[in-house]
Protein backbone atom coordinates (compact mmCIF):
# COMPACT_ATOMS: atom_id res chain seq x y z
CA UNK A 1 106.40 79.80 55.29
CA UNK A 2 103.56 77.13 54.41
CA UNK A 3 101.17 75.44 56.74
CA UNK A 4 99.00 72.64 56.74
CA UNK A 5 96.39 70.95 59.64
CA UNK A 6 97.77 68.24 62.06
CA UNK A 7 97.66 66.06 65.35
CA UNK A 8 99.60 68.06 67.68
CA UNK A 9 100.43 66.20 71.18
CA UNK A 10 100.32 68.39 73.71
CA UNK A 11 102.63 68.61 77.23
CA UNK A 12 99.38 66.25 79.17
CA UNK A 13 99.12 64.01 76.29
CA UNK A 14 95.91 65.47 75.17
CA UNK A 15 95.61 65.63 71.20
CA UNK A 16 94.53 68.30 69.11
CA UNK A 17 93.96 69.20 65.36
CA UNK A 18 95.81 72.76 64.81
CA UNK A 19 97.00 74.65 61.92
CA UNK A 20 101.26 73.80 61.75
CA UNK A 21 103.10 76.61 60.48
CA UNK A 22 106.48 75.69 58.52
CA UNK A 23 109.99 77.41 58.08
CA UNK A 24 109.90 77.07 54.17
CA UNK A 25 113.65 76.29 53.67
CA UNK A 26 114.09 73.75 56.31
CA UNK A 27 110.44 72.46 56.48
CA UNK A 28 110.41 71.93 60.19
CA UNK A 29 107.23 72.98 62.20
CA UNK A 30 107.70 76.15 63.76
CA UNK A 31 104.41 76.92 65.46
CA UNK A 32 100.80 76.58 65.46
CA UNK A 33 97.42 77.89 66.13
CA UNK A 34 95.01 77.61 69.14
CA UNK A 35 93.34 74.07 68.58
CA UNK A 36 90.27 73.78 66.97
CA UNK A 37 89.38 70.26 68.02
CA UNK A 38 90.39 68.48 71.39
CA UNK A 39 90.38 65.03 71.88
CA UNK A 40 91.53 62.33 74.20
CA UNK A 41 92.77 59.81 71.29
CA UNK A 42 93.06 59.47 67.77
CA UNK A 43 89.69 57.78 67.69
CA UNK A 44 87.99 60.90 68.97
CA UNK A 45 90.25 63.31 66.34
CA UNK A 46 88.42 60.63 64.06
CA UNK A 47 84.84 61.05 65.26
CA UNK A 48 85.23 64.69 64.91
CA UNK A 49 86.43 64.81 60.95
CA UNK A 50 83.49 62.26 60.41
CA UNK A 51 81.03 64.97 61.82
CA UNK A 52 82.52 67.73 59.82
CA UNK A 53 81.95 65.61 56.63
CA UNK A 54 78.57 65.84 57.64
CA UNK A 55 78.43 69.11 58.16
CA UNK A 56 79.58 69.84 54.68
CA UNK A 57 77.04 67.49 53.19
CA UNK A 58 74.24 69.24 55.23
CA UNK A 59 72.41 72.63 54.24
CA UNK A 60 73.81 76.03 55.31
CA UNK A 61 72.32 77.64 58.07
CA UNK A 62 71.58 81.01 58.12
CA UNK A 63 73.12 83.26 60.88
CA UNK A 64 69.68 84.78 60.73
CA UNK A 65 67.79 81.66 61.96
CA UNK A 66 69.59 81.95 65.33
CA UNK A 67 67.10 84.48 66.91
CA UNK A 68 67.36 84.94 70.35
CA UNK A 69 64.08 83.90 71.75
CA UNK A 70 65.34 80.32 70.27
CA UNK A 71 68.94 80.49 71.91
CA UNK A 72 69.33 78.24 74.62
């Protein structure tokens, strides 16, 4: 078995970016995970990979600066 991350169309047309699990002798999808990222088009799919770049440029954030007198 081998995976990788893809579009997956769902049943109402709604896309979402998922981890694809593969059968590794016929290479034909065979399931995948709970989505990650929901969007209405490819365009949004888009906007969402473009923030994540970001996020990966920006500085880490430490769990401990999420105290709970500044959670909204």
């Amino acid at each position: 078995m081998f995976w990788n991350h893809r579009v997956v169309r769902t049943e109402t047309g709604e896309l979402m970016l998922a981890e694809v699990s593969y059968d590794s002798k016929t290479k034909k999808p065979i399931g995948y995970t709970e989505p990650f990222m929901l969007g209405d088009n490819i365009g949004d799919l888009r906007q969402i990979v473009n923030r994540l770049g970001d996020a990966i440029n920006n500085h880490i954030i430490d769990e401990s600066e999420f105290k709970k007198e500044n959670k909204p």
